[in-house]
Each structure stands twice: as structure tokens, then as C-alpha cells.
PDB file of N, CA and C in Angstrom:
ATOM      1  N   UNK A   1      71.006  29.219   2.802  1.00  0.00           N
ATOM      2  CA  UNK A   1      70.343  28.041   3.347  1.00  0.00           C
ATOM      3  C   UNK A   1      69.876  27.149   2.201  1.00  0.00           C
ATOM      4  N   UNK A   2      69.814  26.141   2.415  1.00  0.00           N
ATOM      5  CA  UNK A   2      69.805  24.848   1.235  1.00  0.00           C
ATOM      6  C   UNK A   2      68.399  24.587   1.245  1.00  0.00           C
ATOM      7  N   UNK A   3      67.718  24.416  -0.089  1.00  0.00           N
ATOM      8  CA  UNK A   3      66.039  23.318   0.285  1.00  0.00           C
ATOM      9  C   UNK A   3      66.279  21.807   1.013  1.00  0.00           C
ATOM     10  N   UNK A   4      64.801  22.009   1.935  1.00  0.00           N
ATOM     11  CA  UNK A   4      64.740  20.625   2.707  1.00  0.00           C
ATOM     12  C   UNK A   4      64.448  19.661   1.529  1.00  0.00           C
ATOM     13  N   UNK A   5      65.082  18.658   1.852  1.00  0.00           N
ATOM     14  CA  UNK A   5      64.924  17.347   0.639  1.00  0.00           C
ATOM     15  C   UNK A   5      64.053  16.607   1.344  1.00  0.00           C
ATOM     16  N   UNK A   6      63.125  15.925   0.541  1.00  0.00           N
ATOM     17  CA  UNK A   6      62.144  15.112   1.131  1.00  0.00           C
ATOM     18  C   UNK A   6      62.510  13.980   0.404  1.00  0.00           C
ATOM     19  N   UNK A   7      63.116  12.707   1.642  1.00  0.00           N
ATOM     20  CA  UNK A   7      63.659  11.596   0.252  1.00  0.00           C
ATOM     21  C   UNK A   7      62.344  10.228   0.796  1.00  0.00           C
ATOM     22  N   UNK A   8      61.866  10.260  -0.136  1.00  0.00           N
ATOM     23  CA  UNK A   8      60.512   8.772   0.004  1.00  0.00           C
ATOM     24  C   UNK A   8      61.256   7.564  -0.405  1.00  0.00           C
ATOM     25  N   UNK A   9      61.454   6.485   0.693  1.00  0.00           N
ATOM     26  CA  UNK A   9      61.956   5.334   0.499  1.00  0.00           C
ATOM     27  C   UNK A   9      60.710   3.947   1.249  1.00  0.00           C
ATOM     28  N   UNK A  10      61.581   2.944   0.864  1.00  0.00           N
ATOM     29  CA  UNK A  10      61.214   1.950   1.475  1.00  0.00           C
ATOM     30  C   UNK A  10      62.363   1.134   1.917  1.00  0.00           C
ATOM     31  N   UNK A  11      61.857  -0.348   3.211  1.00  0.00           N
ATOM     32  CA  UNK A  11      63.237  -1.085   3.592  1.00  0.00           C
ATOM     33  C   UNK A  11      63.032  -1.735   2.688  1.00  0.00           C
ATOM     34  N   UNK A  12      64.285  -2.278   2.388  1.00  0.00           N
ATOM     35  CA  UNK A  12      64.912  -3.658   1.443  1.00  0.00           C
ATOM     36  C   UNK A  12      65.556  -2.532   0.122  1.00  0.00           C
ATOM     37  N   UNK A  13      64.979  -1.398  -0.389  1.00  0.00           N
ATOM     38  CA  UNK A  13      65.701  -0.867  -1.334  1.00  0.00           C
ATOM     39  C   UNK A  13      66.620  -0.504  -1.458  1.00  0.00           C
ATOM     40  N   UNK A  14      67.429  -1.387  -2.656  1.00  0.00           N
ATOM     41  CA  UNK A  14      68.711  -0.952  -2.739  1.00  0.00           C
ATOM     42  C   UNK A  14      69.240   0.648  -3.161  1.00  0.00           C
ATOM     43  N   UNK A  15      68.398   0.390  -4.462  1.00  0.00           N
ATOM     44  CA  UNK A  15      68.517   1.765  -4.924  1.00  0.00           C
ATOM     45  C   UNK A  15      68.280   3.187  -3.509  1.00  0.00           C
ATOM     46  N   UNK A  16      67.495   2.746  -2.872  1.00  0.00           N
ATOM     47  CA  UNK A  16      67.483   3.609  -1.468  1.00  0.00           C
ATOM     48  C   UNK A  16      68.573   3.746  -0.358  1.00  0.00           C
ATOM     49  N   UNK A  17      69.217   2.823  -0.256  1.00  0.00           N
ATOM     50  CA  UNK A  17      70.227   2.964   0.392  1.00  0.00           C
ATOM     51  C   UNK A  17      71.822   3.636   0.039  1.00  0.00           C
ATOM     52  N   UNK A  18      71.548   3.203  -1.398  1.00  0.00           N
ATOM     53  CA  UNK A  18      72.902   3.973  -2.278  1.00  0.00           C
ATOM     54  C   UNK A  18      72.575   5.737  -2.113  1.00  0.00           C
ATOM     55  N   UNK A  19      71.157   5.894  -2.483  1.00  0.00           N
ATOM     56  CA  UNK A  19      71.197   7.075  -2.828  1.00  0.00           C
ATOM     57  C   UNK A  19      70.774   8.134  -0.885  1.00  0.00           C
ATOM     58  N   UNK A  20      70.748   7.516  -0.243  1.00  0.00           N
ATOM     59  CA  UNK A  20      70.880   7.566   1.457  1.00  0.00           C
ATOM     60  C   UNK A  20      72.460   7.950   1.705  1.00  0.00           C
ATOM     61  N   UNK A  21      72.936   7.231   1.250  1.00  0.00           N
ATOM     62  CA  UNK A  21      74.673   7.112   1.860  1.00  0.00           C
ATOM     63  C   UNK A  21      75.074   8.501   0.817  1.00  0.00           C
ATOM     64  N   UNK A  22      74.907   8.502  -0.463  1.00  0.00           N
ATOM     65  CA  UNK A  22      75.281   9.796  -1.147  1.00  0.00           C
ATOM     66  C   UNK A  22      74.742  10.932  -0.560  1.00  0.00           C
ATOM     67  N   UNK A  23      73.633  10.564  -0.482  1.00  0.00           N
ATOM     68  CA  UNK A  23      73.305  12.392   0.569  1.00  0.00           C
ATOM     69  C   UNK A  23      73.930  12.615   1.874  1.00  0.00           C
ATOM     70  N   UNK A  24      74.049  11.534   2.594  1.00  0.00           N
ATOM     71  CA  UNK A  24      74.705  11.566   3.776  1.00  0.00           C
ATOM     72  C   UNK A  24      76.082  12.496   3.851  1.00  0.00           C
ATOM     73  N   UNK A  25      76.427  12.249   2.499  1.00  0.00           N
ATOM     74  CA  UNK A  25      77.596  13.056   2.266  1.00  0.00           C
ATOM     75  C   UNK A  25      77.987  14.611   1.636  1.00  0.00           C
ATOM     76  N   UNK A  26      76.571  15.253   1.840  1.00  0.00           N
ATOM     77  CA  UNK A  26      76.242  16.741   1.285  1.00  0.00           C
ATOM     78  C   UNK A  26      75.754  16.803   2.625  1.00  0.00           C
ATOM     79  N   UNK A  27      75.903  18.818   2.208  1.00  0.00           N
ATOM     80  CA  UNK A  27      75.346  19.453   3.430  1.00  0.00           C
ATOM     81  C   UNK A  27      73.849  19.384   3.390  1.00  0.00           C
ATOM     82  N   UNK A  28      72.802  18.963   2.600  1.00  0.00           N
ATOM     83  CA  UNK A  28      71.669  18.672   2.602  1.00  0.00           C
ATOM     84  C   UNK A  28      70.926  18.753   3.851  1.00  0.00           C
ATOM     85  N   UNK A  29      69.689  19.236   3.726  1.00  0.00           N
ATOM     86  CA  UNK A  29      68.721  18.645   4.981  1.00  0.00           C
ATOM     87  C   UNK A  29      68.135  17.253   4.698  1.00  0.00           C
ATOM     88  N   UNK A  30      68.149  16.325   4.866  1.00  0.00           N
ATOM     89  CA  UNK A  30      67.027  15.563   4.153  1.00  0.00           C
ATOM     90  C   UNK A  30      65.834  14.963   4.883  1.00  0.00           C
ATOM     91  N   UNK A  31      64.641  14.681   5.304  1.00  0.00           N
ATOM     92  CA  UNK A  31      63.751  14.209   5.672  1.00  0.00           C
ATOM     93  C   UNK A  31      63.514  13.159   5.332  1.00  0.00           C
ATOM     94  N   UNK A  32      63.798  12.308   5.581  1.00  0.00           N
ATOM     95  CA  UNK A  32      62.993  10.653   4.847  1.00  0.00           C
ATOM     96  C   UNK A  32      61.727  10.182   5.226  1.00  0.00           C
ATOM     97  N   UNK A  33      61.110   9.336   4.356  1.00  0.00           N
ATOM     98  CA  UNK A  33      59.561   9.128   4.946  1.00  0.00           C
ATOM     99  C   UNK A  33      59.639   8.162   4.138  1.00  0.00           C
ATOM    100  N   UNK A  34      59.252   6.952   5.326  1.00  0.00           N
ATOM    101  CA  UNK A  34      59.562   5.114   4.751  1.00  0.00           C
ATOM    102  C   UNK A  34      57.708   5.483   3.902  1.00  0.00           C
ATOM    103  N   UNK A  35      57.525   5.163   2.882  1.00  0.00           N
ATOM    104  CA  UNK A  35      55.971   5.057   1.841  1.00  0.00           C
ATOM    105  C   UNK A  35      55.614   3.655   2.705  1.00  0.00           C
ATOM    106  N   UNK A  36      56.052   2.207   2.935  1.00  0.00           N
ATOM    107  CA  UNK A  36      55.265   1.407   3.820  1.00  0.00           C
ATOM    108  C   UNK A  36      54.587   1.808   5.081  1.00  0.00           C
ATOM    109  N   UNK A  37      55.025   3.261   5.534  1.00  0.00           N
ATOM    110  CA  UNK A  37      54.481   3.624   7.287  1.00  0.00           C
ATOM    111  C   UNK A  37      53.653   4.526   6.900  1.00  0.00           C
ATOM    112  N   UNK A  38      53.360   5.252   5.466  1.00  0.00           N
ATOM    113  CA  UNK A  38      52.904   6.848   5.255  1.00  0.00           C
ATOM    114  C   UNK A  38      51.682   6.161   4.110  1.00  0.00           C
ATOM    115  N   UNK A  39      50.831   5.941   4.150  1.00  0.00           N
ATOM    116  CA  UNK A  39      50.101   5.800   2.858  1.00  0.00           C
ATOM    117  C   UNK A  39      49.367   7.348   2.220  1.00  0.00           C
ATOM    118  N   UNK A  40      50.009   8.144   2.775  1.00  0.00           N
ATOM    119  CA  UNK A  40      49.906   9.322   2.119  1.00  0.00           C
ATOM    120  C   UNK A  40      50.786   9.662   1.446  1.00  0.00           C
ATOM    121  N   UNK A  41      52.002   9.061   1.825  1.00  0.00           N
ATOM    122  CA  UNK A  41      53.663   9.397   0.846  1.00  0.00           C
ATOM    123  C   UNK A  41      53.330   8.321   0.087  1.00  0.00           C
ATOM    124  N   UNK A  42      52.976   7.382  -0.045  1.00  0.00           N
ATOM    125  CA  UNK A  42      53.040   6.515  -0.956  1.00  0.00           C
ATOM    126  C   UNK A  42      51.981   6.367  -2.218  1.00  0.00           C
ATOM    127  N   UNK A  43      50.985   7.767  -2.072  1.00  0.00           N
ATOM    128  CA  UNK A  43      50.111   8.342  -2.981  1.00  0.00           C
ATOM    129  C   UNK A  43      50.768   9.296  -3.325  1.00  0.00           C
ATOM    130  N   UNK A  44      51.565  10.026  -2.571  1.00  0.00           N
ATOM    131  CA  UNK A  44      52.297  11.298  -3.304  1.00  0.00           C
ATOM    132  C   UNK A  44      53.477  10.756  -4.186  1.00  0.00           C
ATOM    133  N   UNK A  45      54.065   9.795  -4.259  1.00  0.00           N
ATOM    134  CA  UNK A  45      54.681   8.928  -4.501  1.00  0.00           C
ATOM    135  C   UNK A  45      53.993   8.406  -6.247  1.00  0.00           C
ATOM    136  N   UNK A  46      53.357   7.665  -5.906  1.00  0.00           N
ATOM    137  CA  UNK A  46      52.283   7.292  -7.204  1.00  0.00           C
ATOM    138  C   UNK A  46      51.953   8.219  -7.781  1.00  0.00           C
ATOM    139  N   UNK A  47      51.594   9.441  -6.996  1.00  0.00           N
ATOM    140  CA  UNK A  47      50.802  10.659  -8.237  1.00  0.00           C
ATOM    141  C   UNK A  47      52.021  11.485  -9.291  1.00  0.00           C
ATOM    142  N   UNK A  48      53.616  11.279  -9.400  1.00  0.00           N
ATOM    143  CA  UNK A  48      54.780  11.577 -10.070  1.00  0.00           C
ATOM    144  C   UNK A  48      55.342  10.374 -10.370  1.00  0.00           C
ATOM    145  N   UNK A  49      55.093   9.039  -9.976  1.00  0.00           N
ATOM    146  CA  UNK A  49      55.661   7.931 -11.082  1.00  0.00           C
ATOM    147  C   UNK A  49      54.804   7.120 -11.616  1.00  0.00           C
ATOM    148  N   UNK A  50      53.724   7.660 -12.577  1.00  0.00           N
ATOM    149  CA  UNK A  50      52.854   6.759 -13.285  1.00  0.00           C
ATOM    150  C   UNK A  50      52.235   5.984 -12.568  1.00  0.00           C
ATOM    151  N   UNK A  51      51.682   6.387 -11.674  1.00  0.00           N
ATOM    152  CA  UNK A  51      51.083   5.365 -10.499  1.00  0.00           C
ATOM    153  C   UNK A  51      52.099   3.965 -10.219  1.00  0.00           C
ATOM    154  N   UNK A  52      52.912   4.662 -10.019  1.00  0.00           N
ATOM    155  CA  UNK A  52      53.782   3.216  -9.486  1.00  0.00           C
ATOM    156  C   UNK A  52      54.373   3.440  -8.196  1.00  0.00           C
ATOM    157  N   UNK A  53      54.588   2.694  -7.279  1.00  0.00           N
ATOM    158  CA  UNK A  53      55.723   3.047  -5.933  1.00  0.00           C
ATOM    159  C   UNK A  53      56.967   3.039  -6.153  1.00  0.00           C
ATOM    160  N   UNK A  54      57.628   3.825  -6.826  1.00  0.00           N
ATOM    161  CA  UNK A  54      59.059   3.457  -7.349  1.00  0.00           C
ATOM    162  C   UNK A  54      59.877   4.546  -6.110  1.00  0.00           C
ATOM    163  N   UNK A  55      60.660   4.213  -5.780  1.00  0.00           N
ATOM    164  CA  UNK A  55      61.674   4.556  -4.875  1.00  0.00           C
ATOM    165  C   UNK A  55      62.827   4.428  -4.944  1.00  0.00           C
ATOM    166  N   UNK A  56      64.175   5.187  -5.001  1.00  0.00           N
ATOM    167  CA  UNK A  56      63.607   6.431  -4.310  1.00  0.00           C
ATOM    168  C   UNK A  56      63.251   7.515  -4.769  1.00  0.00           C
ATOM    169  N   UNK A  57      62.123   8.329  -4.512  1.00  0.00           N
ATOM    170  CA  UNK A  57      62.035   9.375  -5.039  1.00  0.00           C
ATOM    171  C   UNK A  57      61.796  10.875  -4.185  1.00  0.00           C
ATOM    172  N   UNK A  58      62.482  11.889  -4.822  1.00  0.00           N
ATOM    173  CA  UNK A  58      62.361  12.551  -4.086  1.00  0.00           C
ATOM    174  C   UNK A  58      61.770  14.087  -4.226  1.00  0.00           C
ATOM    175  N   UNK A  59      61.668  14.631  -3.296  1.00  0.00           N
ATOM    176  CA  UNK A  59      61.199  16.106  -3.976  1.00  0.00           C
ATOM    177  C   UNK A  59      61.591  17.196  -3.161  1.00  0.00           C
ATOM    178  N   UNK A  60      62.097  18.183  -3.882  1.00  0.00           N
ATOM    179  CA  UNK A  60      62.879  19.650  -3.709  1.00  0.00           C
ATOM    180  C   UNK A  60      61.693  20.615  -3.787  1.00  0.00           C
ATOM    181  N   UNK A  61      61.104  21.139  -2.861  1.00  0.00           N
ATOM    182  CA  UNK A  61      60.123  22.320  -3.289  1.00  0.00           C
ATOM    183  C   UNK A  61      58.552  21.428  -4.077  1.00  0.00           C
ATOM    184  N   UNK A  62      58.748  22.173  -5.062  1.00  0.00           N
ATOM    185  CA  UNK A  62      57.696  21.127  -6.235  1.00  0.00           C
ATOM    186  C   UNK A  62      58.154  20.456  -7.142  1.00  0.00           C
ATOM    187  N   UNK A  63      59.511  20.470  -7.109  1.00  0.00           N
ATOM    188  CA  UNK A  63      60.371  19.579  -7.738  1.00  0.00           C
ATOM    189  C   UNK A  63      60.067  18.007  -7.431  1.00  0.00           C
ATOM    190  N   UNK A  64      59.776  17.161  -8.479  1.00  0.00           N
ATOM    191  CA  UNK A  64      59.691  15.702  -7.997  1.00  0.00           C
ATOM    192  C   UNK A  64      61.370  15.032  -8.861  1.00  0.00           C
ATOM    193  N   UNK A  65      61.794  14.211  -8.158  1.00  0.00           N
ATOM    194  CA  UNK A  65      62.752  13.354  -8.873  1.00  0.00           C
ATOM    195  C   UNK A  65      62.620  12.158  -8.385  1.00  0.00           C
ATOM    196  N   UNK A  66      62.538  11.208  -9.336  1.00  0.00           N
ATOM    197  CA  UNK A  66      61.848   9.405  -9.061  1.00  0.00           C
ATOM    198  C   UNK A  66      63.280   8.978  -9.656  1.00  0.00           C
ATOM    199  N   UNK A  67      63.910   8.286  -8.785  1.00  0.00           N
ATOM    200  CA  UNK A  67      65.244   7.493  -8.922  1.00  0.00           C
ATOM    201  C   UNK A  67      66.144   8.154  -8.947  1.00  0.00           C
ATOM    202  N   UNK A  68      66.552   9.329  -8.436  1.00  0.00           N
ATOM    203  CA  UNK A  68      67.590  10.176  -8.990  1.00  0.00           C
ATOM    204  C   UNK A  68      68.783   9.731  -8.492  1.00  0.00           C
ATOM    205  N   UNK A  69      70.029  10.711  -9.349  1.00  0.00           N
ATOM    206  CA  UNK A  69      71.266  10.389  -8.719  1.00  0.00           C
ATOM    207  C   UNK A  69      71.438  11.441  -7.714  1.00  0.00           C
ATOM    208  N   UNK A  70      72.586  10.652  -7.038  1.00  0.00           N
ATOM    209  CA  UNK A  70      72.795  12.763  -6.085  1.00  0.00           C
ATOM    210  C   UNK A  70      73.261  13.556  -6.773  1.00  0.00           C
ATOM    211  N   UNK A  71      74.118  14.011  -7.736  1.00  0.00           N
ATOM    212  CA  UNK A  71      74.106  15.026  -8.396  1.00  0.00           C
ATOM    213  C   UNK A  71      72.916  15.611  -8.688  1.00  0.00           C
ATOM    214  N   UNK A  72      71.706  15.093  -9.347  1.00  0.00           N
ATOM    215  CA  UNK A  72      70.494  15.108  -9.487  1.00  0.00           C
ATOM    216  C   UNK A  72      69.836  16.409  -8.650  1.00  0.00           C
ATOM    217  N   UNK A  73      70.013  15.548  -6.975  1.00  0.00           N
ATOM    218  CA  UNK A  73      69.072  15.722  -5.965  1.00  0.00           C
ATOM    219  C   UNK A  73      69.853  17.496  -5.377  1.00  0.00           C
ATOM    220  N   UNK A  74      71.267  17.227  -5.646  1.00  0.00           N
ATOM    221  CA  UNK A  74      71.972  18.681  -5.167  1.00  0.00           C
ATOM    222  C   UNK A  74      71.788  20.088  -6.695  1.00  0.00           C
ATOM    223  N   UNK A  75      72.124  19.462  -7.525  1.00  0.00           N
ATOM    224  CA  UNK A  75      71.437  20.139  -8.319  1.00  0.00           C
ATOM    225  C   UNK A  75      69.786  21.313  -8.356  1.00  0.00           C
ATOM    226  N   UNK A  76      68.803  20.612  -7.761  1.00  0.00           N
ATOM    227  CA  UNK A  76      67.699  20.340  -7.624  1.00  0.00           C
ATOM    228  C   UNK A  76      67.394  21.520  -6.448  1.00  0.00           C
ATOM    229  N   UNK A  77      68.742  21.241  -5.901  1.00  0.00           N
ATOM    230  CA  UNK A  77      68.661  22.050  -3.817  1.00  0.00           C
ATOM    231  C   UNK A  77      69.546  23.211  -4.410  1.00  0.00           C
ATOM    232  N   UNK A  78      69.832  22.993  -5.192  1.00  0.00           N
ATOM    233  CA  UNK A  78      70.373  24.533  -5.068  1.00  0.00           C
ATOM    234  C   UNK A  78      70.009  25.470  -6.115  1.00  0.00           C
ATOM    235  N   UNK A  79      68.734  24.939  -7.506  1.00  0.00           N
ATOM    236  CA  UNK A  79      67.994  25.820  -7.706  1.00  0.00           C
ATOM    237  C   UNK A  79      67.269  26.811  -7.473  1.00  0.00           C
TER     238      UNK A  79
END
């Protein structure tokens, strides 16, 4: 069984949508959670990118990854 991916995005991001369509294409679980609807994801968010909202970022376990590629994110899931 694979780790659930938790991918933190927002709308209009590009970088979010590229890296959306790449997972789409692994057996991944992924969970998404828009940071504009969650102001709790969007502190968990800030507390692993220098207090910034940078998206997308995501996290494997206690794994954080801020912008990753999907290699990255499958990498990450199958540690």
C-alpha cells in the first residue's frame, strides 16, 4: 500500500496544476486541500516554506516537499 499524499494547492496555480495532472498519472492516493478554503493548511503550509504560501506543496508522512516534481513526490511515497 502506497503513503496518502497530501497535495496543498491553490486556484490560478500553475505550478499546481502541472504537478495535479502528473500525479493523476501514478497509482498515488492524493488528498488535495485548496490553502484559500483551509487557513489551517495554509499555516501548515507557511510553517515548511519560510513563512511563505508557496504551492504546491506537499507532504508524505512528515515528509514536507514545497514545489516538488513528481518524481520527487513518488519517490517520497515509496520511502
Amino acid at each position: 500500500m502506497s503513503a496518502i499524499v497530501e497535495f496543498y494547492w491553490r486556484p490560478g496555480c500553475g505550478f499546481c496544476s502541472a504537478l495535479r495532472a502528473g500525479l493523476s498519472r501514478t497509482d498515488l492516493t492524493v488528498r488535495e486541500v485548496n490553502i484559500w478554503e483551509d487557513p489551517d493548511a495554509a499555516a501548515r503550509v507557511r510553517a515548511v516554506a519560510n513563512g511563505n504560501e508557496v504551492v504546491p506543496t506537499v507532504f508524505v508522512g512528515e515528509k514536507s516537499l514545497v514545489n516538488p516534481s513528481v518524481a520527487e513526490v513518488v519517490a517520497a511515497a515509496a520511502a
